[in-house]
Protein backbone atom coordinates (compact mmCIF):
# COMPACT_ATOMS: atom_id res chain seq x y z
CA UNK A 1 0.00 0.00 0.00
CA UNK A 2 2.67 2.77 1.26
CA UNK A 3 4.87 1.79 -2.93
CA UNK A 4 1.45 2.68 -4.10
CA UNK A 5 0.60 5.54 -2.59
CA UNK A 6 4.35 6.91 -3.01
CA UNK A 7 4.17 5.91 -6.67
CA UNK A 8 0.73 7.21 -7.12
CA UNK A 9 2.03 10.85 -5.41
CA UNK A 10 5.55 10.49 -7.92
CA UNK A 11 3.17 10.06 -10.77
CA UNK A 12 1.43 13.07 -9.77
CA UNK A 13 4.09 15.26 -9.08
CA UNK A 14 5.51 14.17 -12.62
CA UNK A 15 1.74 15.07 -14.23
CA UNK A 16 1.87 18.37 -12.56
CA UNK A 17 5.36 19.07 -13.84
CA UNK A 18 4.23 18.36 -17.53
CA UNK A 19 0.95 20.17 -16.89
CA UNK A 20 2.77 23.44 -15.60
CA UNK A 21 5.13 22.93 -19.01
CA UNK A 22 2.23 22.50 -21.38
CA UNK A 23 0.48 25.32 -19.62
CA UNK A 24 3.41 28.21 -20.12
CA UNK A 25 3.99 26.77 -23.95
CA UNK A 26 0.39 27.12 -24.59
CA UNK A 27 0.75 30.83 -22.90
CA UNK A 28 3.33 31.72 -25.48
CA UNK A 29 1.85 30.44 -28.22
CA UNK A 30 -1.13 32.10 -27.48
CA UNK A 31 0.61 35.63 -27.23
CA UNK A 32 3.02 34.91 -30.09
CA UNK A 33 -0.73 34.61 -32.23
CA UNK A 34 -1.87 37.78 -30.94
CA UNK A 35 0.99 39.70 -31.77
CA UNK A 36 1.22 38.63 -34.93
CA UNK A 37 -2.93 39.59 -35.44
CA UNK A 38 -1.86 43.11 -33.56
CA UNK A 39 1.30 43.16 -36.09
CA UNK A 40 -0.91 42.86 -39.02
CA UNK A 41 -3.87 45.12 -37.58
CA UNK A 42 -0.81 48.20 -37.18
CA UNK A 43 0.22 47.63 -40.33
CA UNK A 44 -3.27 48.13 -41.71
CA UNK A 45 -3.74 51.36 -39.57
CA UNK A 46 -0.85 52.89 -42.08
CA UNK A 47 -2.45 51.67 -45.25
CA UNK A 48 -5.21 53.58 -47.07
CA UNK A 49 -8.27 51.79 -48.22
CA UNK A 50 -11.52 53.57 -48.56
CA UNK A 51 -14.52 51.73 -47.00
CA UNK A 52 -17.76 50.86 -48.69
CA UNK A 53 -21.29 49.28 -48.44
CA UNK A 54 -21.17 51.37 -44.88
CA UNK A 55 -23.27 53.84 -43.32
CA UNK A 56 -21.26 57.25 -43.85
CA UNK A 57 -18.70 56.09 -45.95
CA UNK A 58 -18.12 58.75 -47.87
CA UNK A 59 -17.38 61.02 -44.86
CA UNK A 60 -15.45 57.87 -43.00
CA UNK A 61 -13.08 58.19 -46.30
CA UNK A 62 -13.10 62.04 -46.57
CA UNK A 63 -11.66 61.87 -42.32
CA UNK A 64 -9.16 59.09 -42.97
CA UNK A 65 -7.30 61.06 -46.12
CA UNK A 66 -7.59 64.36 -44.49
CA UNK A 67 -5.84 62.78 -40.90
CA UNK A 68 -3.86 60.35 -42.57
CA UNK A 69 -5.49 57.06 -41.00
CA UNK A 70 -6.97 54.16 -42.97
CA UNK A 71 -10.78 54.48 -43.32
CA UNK A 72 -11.03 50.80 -42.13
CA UNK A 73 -9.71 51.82 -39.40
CA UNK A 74 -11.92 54.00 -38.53
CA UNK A 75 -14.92 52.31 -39.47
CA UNK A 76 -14.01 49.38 -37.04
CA UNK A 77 -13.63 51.90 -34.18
CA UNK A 78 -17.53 53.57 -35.40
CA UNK A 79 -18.71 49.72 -35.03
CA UNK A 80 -17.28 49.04 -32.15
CA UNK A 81 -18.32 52.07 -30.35
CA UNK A 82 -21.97 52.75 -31.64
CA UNK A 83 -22.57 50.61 -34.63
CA UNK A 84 -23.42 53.26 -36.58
CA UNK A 85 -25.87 55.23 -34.46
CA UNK A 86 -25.41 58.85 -34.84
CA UNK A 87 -27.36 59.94 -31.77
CA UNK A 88 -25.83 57.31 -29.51
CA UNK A 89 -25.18 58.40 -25.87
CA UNK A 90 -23.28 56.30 -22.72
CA UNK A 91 -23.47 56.52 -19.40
CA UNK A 92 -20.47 58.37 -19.52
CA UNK A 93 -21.62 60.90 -21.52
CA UNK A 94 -19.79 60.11 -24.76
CA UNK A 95 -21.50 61.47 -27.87
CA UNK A 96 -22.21 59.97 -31.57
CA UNK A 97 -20.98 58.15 -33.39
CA UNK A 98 -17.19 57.70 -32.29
CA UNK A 99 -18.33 58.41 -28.61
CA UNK A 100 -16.31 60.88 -28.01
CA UNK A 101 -16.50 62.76 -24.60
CA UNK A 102 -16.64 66.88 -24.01
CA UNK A 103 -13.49 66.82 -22.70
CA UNK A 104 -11.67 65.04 -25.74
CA UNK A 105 -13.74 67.06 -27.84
CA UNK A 106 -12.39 70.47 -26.31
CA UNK A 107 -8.55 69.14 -26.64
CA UNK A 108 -8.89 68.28 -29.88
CA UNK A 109 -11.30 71.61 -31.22
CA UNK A 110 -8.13 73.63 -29.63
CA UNK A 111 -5.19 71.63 -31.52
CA UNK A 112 -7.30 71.38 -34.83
CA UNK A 113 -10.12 74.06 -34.79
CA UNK A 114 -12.86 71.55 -36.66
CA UNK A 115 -15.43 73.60 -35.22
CA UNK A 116 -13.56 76.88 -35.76
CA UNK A 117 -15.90 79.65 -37.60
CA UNK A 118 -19.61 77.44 -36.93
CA UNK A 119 -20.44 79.23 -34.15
CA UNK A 120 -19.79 81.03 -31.03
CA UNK A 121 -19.21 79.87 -27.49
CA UNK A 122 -18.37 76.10 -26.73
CA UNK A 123 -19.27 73.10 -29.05
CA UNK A 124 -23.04 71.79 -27.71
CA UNK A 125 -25.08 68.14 -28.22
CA UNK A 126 -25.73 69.83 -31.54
CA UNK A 127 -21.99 69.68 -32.65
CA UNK A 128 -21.30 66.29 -30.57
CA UNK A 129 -24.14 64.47 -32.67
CA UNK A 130 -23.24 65.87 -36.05
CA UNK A 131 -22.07 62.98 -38.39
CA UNK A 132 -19.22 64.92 -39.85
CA UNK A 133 -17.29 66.62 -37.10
CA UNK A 134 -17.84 63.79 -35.09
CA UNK A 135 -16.13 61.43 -37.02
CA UNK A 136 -13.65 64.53 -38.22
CA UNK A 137 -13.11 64.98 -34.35
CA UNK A 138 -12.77 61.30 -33.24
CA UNK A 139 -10.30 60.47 -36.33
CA UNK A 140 -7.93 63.24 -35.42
CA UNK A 141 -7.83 62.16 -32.22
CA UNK A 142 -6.98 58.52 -32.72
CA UNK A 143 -4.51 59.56 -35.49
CA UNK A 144 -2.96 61.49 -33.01
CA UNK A 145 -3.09 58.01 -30.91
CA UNK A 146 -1.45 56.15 -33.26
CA UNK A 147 1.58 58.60 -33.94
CA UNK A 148 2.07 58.53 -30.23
CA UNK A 149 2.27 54.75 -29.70
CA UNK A 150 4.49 54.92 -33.26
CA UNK A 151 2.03 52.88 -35.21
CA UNK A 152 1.23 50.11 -32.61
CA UNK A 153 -2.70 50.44 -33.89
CA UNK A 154 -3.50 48.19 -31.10
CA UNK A 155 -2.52 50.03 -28.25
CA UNK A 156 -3.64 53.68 -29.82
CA UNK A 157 -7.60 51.50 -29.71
CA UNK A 158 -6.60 50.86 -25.96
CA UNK A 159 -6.05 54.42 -25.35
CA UNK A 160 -9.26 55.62 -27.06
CA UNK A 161 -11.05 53.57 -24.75
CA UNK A 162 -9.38 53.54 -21.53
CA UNK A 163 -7.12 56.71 -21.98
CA UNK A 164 -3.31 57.01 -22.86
CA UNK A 165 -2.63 57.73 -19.37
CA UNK A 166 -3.60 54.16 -18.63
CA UNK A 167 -2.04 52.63 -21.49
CA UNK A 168 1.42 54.49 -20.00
CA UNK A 169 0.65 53.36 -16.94
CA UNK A 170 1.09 49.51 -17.52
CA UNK A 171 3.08 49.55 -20.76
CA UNK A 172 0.52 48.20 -23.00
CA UNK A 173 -2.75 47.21 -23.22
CA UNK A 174 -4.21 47.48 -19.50
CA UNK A 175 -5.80 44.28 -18.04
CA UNK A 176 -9.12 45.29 -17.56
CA UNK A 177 -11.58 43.35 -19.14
CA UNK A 178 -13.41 46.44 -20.91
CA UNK A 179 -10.58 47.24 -22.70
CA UNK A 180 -9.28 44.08 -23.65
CA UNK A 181 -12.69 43.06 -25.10
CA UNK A 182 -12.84 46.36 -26.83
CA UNK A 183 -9.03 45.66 -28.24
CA UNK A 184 -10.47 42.55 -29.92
CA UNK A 185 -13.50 44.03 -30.88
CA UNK A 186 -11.81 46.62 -33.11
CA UNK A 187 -9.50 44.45 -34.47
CA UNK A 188 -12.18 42.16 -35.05
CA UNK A 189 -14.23 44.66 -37.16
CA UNK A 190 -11.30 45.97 -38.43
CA UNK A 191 -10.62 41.90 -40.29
CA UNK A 192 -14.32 41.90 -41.18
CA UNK A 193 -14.57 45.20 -42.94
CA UNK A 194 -11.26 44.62 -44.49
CA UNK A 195 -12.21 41.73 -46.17
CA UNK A 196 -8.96 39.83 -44.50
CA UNK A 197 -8.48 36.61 -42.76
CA UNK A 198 -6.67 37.45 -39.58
CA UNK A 199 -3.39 35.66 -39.43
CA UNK A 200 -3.05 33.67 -36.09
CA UNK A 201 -6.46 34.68 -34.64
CA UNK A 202 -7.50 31.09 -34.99
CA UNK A 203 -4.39 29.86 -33.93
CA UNK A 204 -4.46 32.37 -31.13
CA UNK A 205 -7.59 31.54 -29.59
CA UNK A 206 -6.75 27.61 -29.96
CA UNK A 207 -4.15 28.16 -27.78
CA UNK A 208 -5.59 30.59 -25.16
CA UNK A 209 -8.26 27.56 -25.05
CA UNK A 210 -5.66 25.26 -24.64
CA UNK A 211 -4.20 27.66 -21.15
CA UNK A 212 -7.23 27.35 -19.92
CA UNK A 213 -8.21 23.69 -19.96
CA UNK A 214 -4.49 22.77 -18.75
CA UNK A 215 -4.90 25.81 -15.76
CA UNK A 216 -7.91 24.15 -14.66
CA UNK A 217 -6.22 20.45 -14.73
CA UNK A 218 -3.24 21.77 -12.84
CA UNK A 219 -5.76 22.86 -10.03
CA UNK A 220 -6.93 19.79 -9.97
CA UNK A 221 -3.65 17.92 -10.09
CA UNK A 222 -2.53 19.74 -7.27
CA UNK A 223 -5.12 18.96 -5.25
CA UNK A 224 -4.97 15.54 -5.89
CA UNK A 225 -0.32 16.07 -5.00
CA UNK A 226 -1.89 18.12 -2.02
CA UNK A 227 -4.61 15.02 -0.76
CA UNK A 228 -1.72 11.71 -1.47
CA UNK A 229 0.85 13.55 -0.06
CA UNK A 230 -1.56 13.83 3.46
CA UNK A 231 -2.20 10.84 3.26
CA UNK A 232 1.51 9.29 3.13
CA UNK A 233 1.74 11.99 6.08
CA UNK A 234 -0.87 10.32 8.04
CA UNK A 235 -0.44 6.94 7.84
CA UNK A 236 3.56 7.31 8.34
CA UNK A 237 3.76 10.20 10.50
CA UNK A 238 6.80 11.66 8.95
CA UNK A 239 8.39 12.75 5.25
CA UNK A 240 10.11 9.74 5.25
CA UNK A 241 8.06 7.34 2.84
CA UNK A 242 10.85 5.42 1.23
């Protein structure tokens, strides 16, 4: 009985070895994937392809060659963020059809004056819901997104949503699990409205998959490590079990 409890707890301790192995290999294949969909996605962001077959195209392509960012690009972000509703208002008090807040749409009024000469006073709902200097004011400011994170498309989508503080802050994406859903959303529209195949995406979500089966088996092999290993305790009284 003791040979086959110690061999059952060696054969354990060898599973949770292989387990822990499999586990971090399946991690880095997983983020190797995603960076090569984030690679492609950045590399898109610098292309320009006018959209079509989409509510306000026209005016999605006139604010991606005046700012200098792919109209795909921006037309993900529009999906993403109201699916095309004009008069679509959060919680949070972001307007239209890029959701962009008062505050982002001061800062960027003052660097590029899109409102300049409409009217007097401060920009109003009636400015905020307007198709065109909405999406003239929310493409200027994730242009200006993407120069600052030099072309890493994936982490100027994090900032729009969560700030560029944030994205500062942790060096990346930030783990919250907004963001990161909205990171994949984006890039997700942006495959779909691009008429591409995303390179690794399957291959990435195989393996993130994968993680998660083995994390939940090394739990349980652990346990099991945790509940032999008491036993040859109990019935020997000592760490001595040879």
């Amino acid at each position: 009985m003791r040979s086959r409890l110690l061999s059952l707890w060696l054969i354990l301790l060898i599973a949770l070895a292989t387990q822990a192995m499999a586990y971090s290999l399946a991690i880095s294949l997983s983020e190797y994937s995603r960076r090569a969909v984030y690679a492609n996605f950045s590399a898109g962001a610098a292309a320009m392809r006018d959209v079509s077959g989409l509510p306000y195209a026209d005016k999605i392509n006139q604010a991606g060659r005046i700012y200098g960012l792919n109209p795909e690009i921006i037309a993900a972000v529009i999906k993403a963020e109201s699916s095309f509703q004009p008069r679509a208002l959060s919680v949070a008090g972001a307007y239209g059809l890029m959701q962009v807040i008062p505050g982002t749409w001061r800062l960027v009024n003052s660097q590029a004056k899109i409102c300049s000469g409409r009217h007097a006073g401060e920009c109003g709902s009636d400015c905020f819901y307007d198709p065109d200097l909405n999406i003239a004011v929310g493409t200027y400011y994730l242009s200006q997104l993407v120069q600052r994170y030099s072309g890493h498309a994936e982490l100027a989508v994090a900032a729009y949503n969560a700030g560029p503080g944030t994205v500062d802050k942790y060096g990346g994406i930030p783990p919250y699990a907004e963001t990161t859903e909205y990171v994949g959303r984006v890039v997700g529209n942006w495959y779909e409205v691009s008429g591409r195949w995303p390179p690794g995406a399957l291959a990435a979500e195989k393996w993130a998959k994968t993680a998660s089966a083995l994390g939940w088996g090394i739990l349980m092999t652990a346990g099991a490590v945790v509940t032999v290993g008491q036993q040859l305790f109990r019935r020997y009284k000592s760490l001595r079990w040879r």
